[in-house]
C-alpha atoms as a PDB file:
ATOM      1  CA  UNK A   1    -217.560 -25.031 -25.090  1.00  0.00           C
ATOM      2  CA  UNK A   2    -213.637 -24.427 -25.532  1.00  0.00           C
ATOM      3  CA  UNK A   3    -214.932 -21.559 -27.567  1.00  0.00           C
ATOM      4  CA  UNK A   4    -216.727 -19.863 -24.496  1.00  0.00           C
ATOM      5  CA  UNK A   5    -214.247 -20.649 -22.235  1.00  0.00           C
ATOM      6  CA  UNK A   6    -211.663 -19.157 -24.865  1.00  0.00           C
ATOM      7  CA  UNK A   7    -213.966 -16.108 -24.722  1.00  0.00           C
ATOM      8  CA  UNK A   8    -214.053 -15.595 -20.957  1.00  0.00           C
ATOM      9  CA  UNK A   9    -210.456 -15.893 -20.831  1.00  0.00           C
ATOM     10  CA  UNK A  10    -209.982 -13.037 -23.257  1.00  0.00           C
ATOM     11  CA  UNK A  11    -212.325 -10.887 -21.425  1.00  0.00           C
ATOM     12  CA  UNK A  12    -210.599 -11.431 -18.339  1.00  0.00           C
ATOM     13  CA  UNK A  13    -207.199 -10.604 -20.024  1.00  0.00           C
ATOM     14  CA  UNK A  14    -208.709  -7.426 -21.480  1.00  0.00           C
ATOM     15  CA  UNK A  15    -210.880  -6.006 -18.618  1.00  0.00           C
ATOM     16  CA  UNK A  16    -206.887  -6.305 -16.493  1.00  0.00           C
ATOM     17  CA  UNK A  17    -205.115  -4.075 -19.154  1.00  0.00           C
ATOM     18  CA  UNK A  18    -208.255  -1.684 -18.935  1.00  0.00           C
ATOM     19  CA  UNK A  19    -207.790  -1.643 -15.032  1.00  0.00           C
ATOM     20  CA  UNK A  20    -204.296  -1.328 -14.782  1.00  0.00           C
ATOM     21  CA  UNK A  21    -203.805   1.171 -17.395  1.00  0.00           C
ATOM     22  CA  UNK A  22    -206.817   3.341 -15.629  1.00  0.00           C
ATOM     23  CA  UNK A  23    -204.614   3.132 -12.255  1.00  0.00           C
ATOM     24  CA  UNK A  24    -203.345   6.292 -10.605  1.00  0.00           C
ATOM     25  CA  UNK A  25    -200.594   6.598  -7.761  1.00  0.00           C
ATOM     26  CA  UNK A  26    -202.814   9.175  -5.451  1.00  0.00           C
ATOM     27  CA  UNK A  27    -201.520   9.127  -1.739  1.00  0.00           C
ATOM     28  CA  UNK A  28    -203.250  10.207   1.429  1.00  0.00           C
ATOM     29  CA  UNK A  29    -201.845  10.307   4.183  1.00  0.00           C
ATOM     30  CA  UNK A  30    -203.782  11.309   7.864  1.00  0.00           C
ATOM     31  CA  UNK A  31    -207.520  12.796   7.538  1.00  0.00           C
ATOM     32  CA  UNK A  32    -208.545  16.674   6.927  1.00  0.00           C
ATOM     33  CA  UNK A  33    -211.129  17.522   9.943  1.00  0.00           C
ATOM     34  CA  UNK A  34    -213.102  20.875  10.450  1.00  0.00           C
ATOM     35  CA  UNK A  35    -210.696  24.074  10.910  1.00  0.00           C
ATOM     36  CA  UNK A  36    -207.397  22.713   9.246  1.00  0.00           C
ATOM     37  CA  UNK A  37    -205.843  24.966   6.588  1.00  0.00           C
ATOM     38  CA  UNK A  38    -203.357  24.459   3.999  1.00  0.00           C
ATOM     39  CA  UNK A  39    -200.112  25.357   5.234  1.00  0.00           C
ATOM     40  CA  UNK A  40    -198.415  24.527   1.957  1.00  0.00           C
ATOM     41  CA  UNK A  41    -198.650  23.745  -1.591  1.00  0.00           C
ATOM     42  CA  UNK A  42    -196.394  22.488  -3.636  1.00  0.00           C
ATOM     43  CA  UNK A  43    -196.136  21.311  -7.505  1.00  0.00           C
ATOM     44  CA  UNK A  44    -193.459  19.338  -8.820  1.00  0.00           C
ATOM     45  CA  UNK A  45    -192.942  18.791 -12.693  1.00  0.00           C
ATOM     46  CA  UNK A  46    -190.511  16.869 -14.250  1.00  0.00           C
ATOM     47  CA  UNK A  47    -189.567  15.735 -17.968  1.00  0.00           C
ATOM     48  CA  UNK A  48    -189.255  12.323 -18.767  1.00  0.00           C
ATOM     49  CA  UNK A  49    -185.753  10.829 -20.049  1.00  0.00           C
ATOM     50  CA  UNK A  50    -184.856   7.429 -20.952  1.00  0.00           C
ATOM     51  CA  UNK A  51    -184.370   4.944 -18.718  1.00  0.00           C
ATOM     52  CA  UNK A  52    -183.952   7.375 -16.261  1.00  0.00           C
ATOM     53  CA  UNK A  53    -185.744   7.778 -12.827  1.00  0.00           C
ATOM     54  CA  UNK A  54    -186.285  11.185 -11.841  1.00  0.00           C
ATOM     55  CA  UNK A  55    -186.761  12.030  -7.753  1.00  0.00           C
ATOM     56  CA  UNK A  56    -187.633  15.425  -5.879  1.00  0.00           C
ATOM     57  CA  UNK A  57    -187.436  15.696  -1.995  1.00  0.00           C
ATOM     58  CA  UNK A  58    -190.551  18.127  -0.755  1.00  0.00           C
ATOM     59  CA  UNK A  59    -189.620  19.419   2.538  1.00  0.00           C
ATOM     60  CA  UNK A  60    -192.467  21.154   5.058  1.00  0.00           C
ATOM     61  CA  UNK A  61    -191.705  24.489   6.445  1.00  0.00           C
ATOM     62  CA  UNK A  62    -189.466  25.794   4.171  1.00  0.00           C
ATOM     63  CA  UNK A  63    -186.451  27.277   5.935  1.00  0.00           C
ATOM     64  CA  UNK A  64    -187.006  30.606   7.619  1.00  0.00           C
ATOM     65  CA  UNK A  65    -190.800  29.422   7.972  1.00  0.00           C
ATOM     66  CA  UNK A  66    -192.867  28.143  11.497  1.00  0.00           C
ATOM     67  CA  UNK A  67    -193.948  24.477  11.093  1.00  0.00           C
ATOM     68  CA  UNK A  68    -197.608  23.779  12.143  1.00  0.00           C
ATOM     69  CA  UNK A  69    -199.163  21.059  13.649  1.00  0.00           C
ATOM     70  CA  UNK A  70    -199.861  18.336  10.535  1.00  0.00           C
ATOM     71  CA  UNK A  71    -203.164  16.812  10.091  1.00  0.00           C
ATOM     72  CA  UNK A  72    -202.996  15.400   6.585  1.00  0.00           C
ATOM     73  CA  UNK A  73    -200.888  15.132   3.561  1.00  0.00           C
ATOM     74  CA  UNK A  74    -202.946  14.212   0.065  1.00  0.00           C
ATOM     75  CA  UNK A  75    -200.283  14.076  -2.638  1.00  0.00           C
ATOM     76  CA  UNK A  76    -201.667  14.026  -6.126  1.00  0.00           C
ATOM     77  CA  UNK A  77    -200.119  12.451  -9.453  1.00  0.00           C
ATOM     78  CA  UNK A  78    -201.336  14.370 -12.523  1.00  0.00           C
ATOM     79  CA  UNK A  79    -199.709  12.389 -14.958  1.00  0.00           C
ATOM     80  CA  UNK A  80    -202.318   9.135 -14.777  1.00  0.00           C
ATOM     81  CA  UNK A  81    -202.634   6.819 -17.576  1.00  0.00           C
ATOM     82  CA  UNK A  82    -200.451   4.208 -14.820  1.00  0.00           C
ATOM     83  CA  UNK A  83    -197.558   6.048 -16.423  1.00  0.00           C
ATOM     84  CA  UNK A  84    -197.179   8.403 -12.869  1.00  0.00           C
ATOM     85  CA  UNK A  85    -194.361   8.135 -10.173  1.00  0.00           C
ATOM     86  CA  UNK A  86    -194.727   7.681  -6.149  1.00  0.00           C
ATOM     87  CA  UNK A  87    -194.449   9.250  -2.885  1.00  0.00           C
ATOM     88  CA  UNK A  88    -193.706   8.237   0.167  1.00  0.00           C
ATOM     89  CA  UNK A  89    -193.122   9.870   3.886  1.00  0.00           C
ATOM     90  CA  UNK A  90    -189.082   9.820   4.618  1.00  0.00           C
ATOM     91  CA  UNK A  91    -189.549  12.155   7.833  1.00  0.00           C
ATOM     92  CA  UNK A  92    -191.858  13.685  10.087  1.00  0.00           C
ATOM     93  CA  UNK A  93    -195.411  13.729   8.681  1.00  0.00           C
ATOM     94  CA  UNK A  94    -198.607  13.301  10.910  1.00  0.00           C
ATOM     95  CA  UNK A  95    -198.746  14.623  13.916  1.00  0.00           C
ATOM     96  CA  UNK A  96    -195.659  16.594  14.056  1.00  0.00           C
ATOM     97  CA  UNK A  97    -194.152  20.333  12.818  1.00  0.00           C
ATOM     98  CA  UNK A  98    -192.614  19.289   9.621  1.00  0.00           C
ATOM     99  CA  UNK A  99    -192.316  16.693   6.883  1.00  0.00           C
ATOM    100  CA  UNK A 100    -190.068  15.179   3.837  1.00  0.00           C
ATOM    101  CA  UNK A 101    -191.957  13.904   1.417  1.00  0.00           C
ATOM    102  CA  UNK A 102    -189.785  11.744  -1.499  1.00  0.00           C
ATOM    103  CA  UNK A 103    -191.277  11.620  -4.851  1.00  0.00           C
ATOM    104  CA  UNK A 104    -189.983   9.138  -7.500  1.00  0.00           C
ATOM    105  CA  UNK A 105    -190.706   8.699 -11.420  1.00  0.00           C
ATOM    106  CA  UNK A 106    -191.349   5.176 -13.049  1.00  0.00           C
ATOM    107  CA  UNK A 107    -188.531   4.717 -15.336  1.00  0.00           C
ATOM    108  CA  UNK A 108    -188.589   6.402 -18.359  1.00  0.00           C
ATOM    109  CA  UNK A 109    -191.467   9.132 -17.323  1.00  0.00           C
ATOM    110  CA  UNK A 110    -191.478  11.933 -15.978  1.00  0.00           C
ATOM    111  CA  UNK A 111    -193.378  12.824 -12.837  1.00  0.00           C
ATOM    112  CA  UNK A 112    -196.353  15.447 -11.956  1.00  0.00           C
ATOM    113  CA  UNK A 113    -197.739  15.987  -8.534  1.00  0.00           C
ATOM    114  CA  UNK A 114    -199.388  18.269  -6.346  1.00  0.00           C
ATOM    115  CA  UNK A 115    -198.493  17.743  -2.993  1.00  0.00           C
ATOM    116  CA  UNK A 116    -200.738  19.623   0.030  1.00  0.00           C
ATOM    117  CA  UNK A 117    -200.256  19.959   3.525  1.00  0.00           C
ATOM    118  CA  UNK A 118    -202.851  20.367   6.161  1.00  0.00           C
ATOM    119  CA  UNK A 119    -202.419  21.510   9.487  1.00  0.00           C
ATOM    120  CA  UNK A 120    -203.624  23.380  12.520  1.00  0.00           C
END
């Protein structure tokens, strides 16, 4: 019996390093409905150093450009393995004519993400 229970246990243990080390730091923001176009694309690559946390501001229009209406914001991590960074909104975003977008690295990775804007 304590050897089944034993067993269980390490199962448990296992199948939680298999689903955090799966994990991957995807963000959407808003929804993508019929007629929205990308207005902009951006990718942002970084190298890793250690102990260090990298950041990168993305900032929709770019100057000199007209904002458009946002619908939706998907921002991507291509790095995976649990090892990638996160996003999150600083300004603007849904619903209005521009957007900051703030990207941040775990600490000692680097950071890779595609970040797309939708709008009308």
């Amino acid at each position: 019996m304590k050897f089944a229970t034993a067993f269980v246990v390490l199962a448990a243990v296992l199948g939680s390093c298999y689903l955090v080390s799966a994990q991957s730091h995807n963000y959407f923001f808003g929804a993508r409905v019929p007629y929205d176009t990308l207005v902009n694309q951006t990718t942002v690559i970084q190298t890793g150093a250690f102990l260090r946390v990298r950041s990168q501001e993305v900032i929709y229009p770019l100057k000199g450009q007209r904002g458009r209406n946002i619908t939706a914001i998907y921002v991507y991590d291509r790095l995976g393995g649990g090892r990638g960074g996160f996003a999150s909104i600083t300004s603007g975003g849904i619903g209005k004519n521009f957007t900051r977008i703030y990207l941040k690295s775990q600490r000692g990775n680097g950071m890779n993400f595609q970040v797309e804007v939708y709008g009308r």
